[in-house]
PDB file of N, CA and C in Angstrom:
ATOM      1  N   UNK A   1      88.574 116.054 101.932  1.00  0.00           N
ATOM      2  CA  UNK A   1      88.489 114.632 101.672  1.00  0.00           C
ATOM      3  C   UNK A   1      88.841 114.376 100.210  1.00  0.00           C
ATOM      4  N   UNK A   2      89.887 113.365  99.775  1.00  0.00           N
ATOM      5  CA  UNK A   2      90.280 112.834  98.415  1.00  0.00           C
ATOM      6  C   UNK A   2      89.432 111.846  98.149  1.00  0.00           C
ATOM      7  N   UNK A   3      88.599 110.854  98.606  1.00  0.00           N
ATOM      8  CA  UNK A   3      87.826 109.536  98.205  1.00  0.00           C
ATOM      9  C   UNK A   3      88.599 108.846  98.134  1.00  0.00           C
ATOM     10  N   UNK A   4      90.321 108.580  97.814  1.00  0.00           N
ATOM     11  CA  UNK A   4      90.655 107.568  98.421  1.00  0.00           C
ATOM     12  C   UNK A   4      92.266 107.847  98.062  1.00  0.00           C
ATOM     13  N   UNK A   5      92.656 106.768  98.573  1.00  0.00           N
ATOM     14  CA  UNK A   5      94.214 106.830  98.945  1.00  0.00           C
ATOM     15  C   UNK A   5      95.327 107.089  97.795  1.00  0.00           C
ATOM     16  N   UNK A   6      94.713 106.629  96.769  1.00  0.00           N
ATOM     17  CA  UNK A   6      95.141 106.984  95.634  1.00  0.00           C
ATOM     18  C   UNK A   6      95.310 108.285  94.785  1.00  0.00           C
ATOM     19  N   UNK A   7      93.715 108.891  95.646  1.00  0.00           N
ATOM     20  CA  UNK A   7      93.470 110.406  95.329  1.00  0.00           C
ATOM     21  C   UNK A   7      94.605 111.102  96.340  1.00  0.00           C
ATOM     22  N   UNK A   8      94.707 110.844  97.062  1.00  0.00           N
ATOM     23  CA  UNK A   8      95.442 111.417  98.151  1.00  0.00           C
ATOM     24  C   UNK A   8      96.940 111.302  97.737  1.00  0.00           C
ATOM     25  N   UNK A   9      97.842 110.413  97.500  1.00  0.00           N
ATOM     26  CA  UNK A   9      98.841 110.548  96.749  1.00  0.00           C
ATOM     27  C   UNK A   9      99.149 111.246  95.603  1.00  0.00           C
ATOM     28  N   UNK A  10      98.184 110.896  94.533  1.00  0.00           N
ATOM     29  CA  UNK A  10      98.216 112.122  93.465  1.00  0.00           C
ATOM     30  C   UNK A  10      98.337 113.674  93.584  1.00  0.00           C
ATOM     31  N   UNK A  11      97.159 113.693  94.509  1.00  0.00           N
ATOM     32  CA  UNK A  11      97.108 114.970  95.036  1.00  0.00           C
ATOM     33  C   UNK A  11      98.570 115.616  95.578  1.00  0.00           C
ATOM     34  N   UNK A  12      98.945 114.665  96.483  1.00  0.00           N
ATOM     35  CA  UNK A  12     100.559 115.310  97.219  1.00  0.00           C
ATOM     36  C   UNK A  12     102.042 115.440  95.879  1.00  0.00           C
ATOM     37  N   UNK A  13     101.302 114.694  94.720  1.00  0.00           N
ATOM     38  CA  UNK A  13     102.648 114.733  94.158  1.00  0.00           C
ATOM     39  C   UNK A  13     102.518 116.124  93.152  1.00  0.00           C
ATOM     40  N   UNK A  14     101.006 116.233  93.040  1.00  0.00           N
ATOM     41  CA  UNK A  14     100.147 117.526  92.211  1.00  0.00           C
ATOM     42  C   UNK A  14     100.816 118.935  93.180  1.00  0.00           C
ATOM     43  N   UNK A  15     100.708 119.256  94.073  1.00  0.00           N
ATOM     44  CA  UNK A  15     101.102 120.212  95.238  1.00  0.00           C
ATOM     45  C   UNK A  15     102.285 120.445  95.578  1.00  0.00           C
ATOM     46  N   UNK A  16     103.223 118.962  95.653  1.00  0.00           N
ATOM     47  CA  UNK A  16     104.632 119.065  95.755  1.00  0.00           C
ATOM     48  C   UNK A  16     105.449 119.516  94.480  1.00  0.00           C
ATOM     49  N   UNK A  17     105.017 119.499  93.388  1.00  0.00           N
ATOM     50  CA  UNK A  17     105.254 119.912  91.884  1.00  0.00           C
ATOM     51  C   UNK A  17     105.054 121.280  91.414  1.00  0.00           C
ATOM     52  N   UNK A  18     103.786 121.929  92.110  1.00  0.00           N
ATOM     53  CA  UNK A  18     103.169 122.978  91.726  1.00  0.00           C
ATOM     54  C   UNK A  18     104.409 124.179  93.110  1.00  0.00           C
ATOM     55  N   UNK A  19     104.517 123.468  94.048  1.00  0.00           N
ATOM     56  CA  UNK A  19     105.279 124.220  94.945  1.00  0.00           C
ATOM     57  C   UNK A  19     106.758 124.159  94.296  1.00  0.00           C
ATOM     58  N   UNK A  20     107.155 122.624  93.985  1.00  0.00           N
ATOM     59  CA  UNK A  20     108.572 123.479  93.594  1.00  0.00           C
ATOM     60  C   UNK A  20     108.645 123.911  92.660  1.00  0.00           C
ATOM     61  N   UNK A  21     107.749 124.595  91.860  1.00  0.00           N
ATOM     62  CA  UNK A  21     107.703 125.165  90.709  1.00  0.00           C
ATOM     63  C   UNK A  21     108.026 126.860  91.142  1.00  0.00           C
ATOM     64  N   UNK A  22     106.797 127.067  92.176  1.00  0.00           N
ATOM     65  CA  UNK A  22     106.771 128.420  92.955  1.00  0.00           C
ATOM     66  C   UNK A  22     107.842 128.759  93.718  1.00  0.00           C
ATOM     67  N   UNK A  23     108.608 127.868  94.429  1.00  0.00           N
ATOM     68  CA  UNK A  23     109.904 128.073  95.032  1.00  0.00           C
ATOM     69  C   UNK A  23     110.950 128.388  93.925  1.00  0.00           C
ATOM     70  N   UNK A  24     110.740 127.492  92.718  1.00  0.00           N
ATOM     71  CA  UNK A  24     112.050 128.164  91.653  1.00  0.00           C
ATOM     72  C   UNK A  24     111.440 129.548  90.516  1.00  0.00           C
ATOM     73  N   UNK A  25     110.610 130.215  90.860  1.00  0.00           N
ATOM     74  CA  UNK A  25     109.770 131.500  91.040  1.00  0.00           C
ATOM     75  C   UNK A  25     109.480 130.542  89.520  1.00  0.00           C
ATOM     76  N   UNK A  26     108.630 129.465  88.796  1.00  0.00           N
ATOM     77  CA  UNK A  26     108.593 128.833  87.833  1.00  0.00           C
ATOM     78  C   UNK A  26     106.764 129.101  87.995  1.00  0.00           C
ATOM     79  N   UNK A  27     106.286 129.458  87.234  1.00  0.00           N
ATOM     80  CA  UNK A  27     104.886 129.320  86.356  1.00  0.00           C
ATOM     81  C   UNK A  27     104.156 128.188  86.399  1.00  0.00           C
ATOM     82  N   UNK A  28     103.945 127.547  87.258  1.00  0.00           N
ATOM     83  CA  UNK A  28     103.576 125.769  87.470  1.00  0.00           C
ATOM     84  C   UNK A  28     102.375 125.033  86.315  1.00  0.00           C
ATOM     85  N   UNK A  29     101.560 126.332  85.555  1.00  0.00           N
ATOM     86  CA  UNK A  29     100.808 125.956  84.191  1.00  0.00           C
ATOM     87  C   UNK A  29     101.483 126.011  83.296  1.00  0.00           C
ATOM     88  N   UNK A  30     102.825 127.327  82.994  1.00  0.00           N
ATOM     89  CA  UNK A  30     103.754 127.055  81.585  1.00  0.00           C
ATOM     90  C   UNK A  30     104.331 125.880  81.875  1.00  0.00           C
ATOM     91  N   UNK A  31     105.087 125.315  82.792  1.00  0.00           N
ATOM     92  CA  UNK A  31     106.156 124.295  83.175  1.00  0.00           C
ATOM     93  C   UNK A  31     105.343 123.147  82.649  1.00  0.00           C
ATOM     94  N   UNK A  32     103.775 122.920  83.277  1.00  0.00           N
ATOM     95  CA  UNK A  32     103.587 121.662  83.386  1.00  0.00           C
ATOM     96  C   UNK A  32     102.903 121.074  81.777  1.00  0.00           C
ATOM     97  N   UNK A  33     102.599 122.849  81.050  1.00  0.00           N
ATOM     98  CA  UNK A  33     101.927 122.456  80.208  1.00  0.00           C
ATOM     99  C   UNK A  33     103.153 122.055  78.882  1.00  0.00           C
ATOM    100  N   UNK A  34     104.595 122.983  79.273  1.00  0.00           N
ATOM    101  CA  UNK A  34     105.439 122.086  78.277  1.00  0.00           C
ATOM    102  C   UNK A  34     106.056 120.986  78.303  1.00  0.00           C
ATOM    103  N   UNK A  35     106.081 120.600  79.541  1.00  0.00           N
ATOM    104  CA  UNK A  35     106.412 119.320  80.036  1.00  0.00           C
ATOM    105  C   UNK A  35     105.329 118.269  79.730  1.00  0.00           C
ATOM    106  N   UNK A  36     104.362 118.107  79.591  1.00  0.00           N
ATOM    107  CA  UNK A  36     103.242 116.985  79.168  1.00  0.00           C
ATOM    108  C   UNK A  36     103.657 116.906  77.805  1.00  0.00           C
ATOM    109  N   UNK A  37     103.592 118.350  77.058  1.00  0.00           N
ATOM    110  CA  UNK A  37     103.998 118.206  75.431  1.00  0.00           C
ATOM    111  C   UNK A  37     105.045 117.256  75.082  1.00  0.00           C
ATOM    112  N   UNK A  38     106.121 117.688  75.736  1.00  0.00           N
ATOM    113  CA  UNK A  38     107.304 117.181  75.501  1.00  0.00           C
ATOM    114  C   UNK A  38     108.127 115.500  76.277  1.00  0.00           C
ATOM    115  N   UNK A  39     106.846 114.833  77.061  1.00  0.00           N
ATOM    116  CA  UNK A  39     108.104 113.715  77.594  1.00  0.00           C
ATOM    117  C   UNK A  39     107.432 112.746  76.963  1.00  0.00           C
ATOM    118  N   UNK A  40     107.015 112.562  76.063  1.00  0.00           N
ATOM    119  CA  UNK A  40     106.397 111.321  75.393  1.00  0.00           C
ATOM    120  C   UNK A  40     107.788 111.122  74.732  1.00  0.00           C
ATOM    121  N   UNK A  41     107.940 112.201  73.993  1.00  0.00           N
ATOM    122  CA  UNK A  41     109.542 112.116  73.103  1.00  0.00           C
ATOM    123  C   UNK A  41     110.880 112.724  73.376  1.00  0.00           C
ATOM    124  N   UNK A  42     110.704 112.902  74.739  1.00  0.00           N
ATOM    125  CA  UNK A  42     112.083 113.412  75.122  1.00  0.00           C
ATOM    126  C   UNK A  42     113.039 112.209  75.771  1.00  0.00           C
ATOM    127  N   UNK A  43     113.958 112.129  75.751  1.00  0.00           N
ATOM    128  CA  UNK A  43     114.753 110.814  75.416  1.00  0.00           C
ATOM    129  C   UNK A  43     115.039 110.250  77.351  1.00  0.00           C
ATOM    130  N   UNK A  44     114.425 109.205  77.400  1.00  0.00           N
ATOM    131  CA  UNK A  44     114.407 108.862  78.878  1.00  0.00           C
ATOM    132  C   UNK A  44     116.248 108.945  79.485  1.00  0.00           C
ATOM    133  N   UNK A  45     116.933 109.047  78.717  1.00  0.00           N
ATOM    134  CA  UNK A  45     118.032 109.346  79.338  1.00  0.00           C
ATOM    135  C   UNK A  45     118.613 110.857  79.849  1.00  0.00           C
ATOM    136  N   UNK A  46     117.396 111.865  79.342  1.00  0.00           N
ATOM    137  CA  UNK A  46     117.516 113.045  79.848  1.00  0.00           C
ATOM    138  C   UNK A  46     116.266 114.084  80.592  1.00  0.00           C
ATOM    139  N   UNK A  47     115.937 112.688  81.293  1.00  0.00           N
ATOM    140  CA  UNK A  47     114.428 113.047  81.558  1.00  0.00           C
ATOM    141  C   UNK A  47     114.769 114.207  82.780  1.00  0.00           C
ATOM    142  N   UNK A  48     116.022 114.313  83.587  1.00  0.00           N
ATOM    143  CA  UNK A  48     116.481 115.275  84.521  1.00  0.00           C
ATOM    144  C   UNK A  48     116.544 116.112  84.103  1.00  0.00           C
ATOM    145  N   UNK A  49     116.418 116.680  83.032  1.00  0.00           N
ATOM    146  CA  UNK A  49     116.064 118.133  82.299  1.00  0.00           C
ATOM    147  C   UNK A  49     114.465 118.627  82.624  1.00  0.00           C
ATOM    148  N   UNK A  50     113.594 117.909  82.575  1.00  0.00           N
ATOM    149  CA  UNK A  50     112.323 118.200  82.733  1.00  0.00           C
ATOM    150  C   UNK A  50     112.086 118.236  84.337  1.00  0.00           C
ATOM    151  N   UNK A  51     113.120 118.486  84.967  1.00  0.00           N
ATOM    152  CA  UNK A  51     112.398 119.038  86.433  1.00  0.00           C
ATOM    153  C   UNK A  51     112.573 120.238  86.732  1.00  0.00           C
ATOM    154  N   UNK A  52     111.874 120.588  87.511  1.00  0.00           N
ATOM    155  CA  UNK A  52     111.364 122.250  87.269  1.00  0.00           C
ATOM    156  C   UNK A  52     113.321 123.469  87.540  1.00  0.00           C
ATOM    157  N   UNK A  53     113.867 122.787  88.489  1.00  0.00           N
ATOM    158  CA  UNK A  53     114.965 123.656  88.574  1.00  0.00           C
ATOM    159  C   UNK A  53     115.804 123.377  87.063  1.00  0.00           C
ATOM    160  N   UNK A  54     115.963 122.621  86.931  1.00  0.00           N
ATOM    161  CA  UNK A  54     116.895 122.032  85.319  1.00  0.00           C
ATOM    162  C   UNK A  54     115.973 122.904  84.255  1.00  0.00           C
ATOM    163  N   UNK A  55     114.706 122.559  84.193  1.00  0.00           N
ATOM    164  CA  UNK A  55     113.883 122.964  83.412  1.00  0.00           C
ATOM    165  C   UNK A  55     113.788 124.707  83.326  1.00  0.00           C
ATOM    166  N   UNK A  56     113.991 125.031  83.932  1.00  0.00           N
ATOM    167  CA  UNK A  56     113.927 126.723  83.841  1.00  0.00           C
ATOM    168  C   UNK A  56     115.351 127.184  83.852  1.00  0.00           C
ATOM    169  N   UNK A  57     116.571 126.406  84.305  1.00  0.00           N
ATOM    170  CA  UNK A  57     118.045 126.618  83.855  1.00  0.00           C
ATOM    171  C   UNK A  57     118.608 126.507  82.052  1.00  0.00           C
ATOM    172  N   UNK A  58     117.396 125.743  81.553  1.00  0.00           N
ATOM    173  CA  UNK A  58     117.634 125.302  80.239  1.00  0.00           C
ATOM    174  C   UNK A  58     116.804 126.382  79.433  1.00  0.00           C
ATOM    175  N   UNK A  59     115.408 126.714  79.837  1.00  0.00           N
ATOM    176  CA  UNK A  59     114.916 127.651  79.194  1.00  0.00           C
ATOM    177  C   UNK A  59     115.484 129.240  79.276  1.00  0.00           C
ATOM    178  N   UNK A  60     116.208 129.694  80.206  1.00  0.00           N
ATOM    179  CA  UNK A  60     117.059 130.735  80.462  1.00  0.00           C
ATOM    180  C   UNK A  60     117.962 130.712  79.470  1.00  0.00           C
ATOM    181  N   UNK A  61     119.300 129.721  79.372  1.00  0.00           N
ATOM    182  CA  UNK A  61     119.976 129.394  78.256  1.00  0.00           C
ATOM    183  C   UNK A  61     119.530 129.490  77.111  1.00  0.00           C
ATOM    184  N   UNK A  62     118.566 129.241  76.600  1.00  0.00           N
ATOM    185  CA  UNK A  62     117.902 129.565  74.876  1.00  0.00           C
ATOM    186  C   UNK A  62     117.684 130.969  74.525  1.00  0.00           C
TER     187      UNK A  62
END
């Protein structure tokens, strides 16, 4: 039980995130914890970098 519908959405987007993290064999605590750091100031026109397949194609490259 979530308590409410709201919990329940969060939850699915929390799980669907953490999975495609595990499907792109991605660390779903490193990913998510540099990703919180970083999208306050990462430039909304390249916010498609911060998803987990882009996001671990870019950290490979460095």
């Amino acid at each position: 039980m979530l308590g409410s519908e709201l919990g329940g959405r969060t939850a699915a987007v929390l799980y669907t995130l953490i999975g495609t993290c595990r499907a792109n064999g991605i660390n779903p605590h490193e990913y998510i914890a540099d990703v919180l750091t970083r999208i306050n100031t990462h430039p909304y026109s390249k916010l498609a970098e911060l998803l987990p397949h882009n996001w671990q194609r870019l950290r490979q490259q460095k």
